[in-house]
N, C-alpha and C. Protein backbone atom coordinates (compact mmCIF):
# COMPACT_ATOMS: atom_id res chain seq x y z
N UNK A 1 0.85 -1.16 0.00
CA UNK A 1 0.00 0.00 0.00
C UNK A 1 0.90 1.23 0.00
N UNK A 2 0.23 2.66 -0.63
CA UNK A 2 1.28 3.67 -0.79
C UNK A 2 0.54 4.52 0.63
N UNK A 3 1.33 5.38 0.86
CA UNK A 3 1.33 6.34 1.85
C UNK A 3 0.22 7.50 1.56
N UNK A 4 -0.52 7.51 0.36
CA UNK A 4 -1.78 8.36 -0.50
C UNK A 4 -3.04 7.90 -0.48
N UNK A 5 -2.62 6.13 0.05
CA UNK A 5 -3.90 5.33 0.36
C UNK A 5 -4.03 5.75 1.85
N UNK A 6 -3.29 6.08 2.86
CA UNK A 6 -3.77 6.24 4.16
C UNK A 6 -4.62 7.32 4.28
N UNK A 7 -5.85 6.75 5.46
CA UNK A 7 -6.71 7.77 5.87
C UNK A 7 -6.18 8.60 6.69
N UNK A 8 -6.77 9.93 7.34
CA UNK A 8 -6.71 10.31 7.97
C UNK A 8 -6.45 9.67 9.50
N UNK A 9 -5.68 10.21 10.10
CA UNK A 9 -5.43 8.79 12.01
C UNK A 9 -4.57 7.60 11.31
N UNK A 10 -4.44 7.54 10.22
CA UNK A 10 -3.95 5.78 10.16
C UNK A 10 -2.36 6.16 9.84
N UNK A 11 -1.27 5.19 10.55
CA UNK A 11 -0.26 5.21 10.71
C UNK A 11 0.15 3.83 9.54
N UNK A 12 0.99 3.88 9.72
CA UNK A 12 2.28 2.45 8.99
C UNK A 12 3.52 2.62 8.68
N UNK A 13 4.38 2.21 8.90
CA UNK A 13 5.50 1.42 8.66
C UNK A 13 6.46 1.85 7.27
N UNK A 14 7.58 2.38 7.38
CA UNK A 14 7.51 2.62 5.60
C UNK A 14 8.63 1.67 5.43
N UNK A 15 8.14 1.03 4.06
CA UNK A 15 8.45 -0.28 3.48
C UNK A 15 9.68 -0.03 2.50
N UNK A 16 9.11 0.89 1.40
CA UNK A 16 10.48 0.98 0.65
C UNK A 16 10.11 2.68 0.04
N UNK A 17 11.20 3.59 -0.74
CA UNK A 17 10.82 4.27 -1.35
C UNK A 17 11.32 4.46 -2.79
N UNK A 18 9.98 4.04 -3.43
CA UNK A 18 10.13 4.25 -5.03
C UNK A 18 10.78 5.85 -5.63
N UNK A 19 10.88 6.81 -5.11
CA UNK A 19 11.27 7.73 -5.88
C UNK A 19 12.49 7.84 -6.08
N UNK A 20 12.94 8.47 -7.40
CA UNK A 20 14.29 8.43 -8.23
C UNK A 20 15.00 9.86 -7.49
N UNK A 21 15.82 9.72 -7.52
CA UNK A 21 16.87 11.28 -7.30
C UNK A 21 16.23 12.69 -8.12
N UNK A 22 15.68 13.45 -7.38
CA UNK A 22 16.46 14.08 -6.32
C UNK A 22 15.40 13.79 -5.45
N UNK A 23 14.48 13.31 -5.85
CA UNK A 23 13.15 13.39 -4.83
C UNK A 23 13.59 12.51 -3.57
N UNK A 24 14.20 11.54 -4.13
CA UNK A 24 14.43 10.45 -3.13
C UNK A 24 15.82 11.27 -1.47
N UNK A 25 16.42 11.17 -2.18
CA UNK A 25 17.51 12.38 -1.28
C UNK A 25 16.41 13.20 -0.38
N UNK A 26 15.52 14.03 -0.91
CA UNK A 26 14.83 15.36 -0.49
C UNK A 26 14.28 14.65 0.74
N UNK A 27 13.20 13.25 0.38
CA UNK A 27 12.40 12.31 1.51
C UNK A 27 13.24 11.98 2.92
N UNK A 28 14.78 11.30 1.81
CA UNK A 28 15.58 11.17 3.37
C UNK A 28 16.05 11.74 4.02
N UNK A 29 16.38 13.05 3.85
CA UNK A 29 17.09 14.11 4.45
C UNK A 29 15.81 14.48 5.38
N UNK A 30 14.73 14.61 4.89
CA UNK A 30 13.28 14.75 5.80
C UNK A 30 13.01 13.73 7.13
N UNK A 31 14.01 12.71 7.17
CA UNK A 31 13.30 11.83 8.03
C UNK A 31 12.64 10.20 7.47
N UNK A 32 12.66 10.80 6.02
CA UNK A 32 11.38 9.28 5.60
C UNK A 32 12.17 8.75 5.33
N UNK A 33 12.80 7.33 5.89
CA UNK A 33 13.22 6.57 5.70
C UNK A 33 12.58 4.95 6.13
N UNK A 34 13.28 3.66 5.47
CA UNK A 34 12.87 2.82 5.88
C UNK A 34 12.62 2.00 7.06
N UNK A 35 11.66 1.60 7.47
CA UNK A 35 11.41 1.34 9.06
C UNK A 35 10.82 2.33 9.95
N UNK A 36 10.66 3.49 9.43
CA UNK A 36 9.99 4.92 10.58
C UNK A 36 8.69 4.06 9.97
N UNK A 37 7.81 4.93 11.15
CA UNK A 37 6.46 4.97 11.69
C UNK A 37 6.49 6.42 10.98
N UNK A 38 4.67 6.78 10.07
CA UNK A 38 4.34 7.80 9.51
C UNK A 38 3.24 7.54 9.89
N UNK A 39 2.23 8.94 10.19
CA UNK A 39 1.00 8.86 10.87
C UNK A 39 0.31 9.90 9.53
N UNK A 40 -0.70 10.15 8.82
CA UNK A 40 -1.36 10.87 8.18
C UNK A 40 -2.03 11.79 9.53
N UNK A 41 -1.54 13.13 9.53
CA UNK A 41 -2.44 13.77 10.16
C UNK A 41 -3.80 14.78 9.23
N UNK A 42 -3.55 15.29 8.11
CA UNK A 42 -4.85 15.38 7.48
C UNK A 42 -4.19 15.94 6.02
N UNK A 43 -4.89 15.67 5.29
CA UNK A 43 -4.95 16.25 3.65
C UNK A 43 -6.28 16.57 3.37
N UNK A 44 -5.81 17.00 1.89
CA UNK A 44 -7.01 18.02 1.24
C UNK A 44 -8.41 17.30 1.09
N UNK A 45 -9.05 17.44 0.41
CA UNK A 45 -10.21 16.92 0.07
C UNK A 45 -10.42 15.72 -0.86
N UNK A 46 -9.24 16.78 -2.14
CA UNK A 46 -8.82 15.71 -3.06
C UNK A 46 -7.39 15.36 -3.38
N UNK A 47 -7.15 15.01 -1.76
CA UNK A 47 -6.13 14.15 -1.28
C UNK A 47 -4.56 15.04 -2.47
N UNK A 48 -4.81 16.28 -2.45
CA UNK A 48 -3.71 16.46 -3.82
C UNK A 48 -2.14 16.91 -2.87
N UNK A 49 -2.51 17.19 -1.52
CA UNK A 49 -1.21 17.54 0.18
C UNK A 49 -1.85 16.37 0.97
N UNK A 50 -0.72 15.83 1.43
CA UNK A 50 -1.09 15.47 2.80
C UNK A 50 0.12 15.73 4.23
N UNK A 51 -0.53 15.90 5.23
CA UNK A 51 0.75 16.59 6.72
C UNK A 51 0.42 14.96 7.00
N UNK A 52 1.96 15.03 7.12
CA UNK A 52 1.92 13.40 7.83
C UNK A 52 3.01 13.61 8.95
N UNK A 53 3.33 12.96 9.92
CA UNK A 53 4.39 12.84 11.23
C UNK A 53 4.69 11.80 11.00
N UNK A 54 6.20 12.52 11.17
CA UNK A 54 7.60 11.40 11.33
C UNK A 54 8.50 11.36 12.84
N UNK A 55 8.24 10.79 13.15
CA UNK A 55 9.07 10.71 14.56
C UNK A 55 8.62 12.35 14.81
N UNK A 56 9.30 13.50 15.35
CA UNK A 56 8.61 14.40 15.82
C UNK A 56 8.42 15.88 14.92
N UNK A 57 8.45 15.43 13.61
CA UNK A 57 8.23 16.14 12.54
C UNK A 57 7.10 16.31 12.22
N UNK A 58 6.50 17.50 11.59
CA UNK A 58 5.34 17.54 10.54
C UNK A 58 5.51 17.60 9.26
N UNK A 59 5.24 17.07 8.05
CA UNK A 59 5.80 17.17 6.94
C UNK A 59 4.15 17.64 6.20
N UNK A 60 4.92 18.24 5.15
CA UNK A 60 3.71 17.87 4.13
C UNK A 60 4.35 17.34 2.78
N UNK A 61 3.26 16.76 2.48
CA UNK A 61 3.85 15.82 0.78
C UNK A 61 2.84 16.34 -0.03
N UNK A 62 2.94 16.76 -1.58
CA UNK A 62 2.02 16.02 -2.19
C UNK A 62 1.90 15.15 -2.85
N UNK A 63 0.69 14.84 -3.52
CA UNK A 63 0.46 13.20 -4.24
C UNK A 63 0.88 12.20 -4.39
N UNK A 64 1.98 13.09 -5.11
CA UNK A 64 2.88 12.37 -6.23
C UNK A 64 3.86 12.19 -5.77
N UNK A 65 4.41 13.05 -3.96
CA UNK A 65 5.38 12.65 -3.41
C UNK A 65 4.98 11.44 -2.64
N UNK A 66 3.53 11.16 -1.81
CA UNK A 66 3.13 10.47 -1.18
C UNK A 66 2.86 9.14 -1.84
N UNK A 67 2.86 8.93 -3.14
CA UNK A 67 2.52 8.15 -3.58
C UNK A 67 3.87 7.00 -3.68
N UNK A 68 5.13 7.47 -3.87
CA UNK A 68 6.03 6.73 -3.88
C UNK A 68 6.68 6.26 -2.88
N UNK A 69 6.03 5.95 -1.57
CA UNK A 69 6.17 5.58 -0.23
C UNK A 69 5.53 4.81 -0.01
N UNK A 70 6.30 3.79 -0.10
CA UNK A 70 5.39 2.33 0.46
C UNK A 70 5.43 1.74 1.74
N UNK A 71 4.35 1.90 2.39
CA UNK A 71 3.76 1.41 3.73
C UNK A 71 3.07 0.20 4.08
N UNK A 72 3.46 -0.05 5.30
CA UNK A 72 2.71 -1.38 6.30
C UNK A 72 1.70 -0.74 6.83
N UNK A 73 0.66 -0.73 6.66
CA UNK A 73 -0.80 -0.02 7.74
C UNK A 73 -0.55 -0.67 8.80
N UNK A 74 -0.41 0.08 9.96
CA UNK A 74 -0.65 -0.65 11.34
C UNK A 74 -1.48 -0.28 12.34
């Protein structure tokens, strides 16, 4: 599952990350790396941002960043 499928409240696990350079660099320097816990705290309507928490970060992504983050729902 990608990190664009989580609802709002729902946390998971991040599994791997599909994005290519530079995006990929940008994610890890942020914190998103493999094995953190990411919590969706809320996005848009039509899901186009979402603020998610990383250990004691707030981030925001959009879509197309969220989408290449693959998660464990837990």
């Amino acid at each position: 599952m990608r990190l664009n499928e989580l609802n709002i409240g729902e946390s998971g696990i991040i599994k791997k990350i599909h994005a290519k350079e530079p995006l990929k660099s940008k994610l890890l320097s942020m914190g998103i790396t493999r094995g953190e816990k990411v919590k969706v705290l809320k996005h848009t309507l039509a899901k186009n941002t979402f603020d998610i928490e990383v250990g004691n970060s707030s981030i925001a992504l959009r879509e197309e960043e969220a989408e290449q983050i693959e998660v464990e729902k837990i």
